[in-house]
Protein backbone atom coordinates (compact mmCIF):
# COMPACT_ATOMS: atom_id res chain seq x y z
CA UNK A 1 102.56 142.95 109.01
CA UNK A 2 102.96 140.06 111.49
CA UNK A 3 100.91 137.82 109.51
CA UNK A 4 103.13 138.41 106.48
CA UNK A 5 106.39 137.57 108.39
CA UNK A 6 103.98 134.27 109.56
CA UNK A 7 103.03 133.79 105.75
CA UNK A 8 106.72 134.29 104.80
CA UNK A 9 108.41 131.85 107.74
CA UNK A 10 105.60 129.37 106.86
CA UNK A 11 107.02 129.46 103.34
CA UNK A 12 110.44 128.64 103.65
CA UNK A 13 109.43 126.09 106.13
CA UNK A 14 107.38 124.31 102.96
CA UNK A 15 110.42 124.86 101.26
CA UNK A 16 112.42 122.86 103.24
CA UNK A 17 110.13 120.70 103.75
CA UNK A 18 110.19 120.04 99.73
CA UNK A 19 113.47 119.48 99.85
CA UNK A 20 113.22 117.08 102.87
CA UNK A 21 111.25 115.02 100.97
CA UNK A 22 113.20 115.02 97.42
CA UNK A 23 116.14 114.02 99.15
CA UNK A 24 114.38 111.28 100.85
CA UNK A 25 113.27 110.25 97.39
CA UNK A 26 116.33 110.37 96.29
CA UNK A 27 118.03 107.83 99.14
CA UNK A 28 114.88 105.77 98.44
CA UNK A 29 115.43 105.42 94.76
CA UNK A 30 119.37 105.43 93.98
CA UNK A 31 121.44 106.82 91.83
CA UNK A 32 120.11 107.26 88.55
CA UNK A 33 122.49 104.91 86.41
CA UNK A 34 120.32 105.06 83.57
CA UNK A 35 122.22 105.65 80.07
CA UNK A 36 119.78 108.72 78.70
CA UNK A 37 120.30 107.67 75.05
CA UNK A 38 117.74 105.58 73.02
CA UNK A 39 115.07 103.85 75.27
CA UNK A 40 117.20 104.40 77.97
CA UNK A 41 115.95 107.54 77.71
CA UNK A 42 112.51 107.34 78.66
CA UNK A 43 113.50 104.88 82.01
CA UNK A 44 115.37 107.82 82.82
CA UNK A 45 112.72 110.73 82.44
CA UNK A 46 110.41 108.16 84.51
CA UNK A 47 113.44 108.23 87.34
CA UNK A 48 113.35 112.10 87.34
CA UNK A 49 109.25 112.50 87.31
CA UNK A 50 109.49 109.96 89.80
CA UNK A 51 112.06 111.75 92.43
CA UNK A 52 110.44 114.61 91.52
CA UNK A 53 106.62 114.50 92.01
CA UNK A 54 106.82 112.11 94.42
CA UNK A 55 109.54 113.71 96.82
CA UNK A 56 107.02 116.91 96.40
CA UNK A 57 104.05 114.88 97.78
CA UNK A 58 106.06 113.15 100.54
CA UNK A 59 107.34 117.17 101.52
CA UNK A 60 103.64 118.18 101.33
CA UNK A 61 102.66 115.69 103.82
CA UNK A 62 106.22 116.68 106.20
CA UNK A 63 105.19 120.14 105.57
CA UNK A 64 101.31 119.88 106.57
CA UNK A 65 102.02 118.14 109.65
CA UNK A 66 104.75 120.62 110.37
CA UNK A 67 102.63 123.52 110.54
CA UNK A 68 99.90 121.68 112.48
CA UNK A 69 102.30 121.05 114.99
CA UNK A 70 103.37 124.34 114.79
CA UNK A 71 99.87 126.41 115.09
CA UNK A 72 98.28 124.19 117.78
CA UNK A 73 101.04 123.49 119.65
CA UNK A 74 104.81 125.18 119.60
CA UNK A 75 103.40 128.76 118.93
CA UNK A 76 101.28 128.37 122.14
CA UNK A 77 103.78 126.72 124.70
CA UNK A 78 106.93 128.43 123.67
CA UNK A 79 106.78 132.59 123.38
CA UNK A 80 110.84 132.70 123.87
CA UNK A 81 111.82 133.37 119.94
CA UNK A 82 115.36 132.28 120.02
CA UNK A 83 114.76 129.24 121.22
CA UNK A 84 111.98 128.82 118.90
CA UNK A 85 113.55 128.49 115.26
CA UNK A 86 115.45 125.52 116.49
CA UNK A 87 113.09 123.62 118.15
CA UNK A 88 110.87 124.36 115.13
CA UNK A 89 113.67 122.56 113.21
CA UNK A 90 114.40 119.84 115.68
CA UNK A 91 110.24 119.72 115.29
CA UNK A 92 110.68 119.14 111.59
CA UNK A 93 113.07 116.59 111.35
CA UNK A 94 111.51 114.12 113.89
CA UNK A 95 108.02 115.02 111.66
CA UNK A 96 110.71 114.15 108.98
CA UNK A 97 111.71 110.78 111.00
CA UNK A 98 108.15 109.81 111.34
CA UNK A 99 107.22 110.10 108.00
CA UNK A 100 110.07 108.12 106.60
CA UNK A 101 109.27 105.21 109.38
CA UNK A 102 105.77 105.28 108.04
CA UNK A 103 107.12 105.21 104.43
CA UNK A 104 109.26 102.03 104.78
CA UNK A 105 106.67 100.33 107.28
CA UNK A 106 103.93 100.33 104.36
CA UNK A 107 106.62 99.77 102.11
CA UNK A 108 107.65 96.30 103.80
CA UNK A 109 103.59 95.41 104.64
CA UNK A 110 102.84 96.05 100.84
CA UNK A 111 105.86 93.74 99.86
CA UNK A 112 104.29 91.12 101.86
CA UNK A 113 100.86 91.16 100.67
C-alpha cells in the first residue's frame, strides 16, 4: 500500500511537472497570433505541436531530476511529513529555475555559433 501512495504522489508530481514545462514553452514561444485559416493554418498547428511536445520533454527532464532529488536525497534527510510536501515543491521549482537557466544559456551559446 505505501508504495502505491509513492507511485500515486510521484504521479501528480510528473504532472505538474508537465505543466511546468508547457507553460515555460508557452512564455518561450508567445502568443500564438497566427490567423488559422488557409496556410496560416499549418504555421499554426506547427505552434501547437511545438508548445506541446516540446513543453512535455522539457517537464520530463524537470520531472526526472525531481524525483532523483527526491529518492536520494529529501526522502532520507527529512522524515517530518508536513514539512515535506512544501519543500518538495520549493524543490521543484528551483529544479524548475535551473532548467530554464540551462534552456536560455544554450539558447544564447547556439545563437552565437
Amino acid at each position: 500500500m505505501k508504495k502505491l501512495k509513492q507511485l500515486f504522489a510521484y504521479i501528480l508530481w510528473t504532472i505538474v511537472s508537465i505543466v511546468l514545462g508547457i507553460t515555460y514553452m508557452r512564455i518561450v514561444l508567445g502568443a500564438n497570433n497566427i490567423p488559422k485559416e488557409g496556410l496560416g493554418y499549418l504555421a499554426h498547428m506547427f505552434y501547437n505541436w511545438g508548445l506541446f511536445h516540446v513543453g512535455v520533454i522539457i517537464g520530463l527532464v524537470i520531472m526526472l531530476l525531481f524525483i532523483l532529488l527526491d529518492v536520494f536525497y529529501l526522502k532520507k534527510k527529512l522524515k517530518n511529513k508536513g514539512k515535506l510536501i512544501s519543500i518538495q515543491f520549493g524543490a521543484l521549482m528551483i529544479i524548475t529555475a535551473f532548467v530554464v537557466l540551462v534552456h536560455y544559456l544554450l539558447e544564447k551559446v547556439i545563437d552565437v555559433i
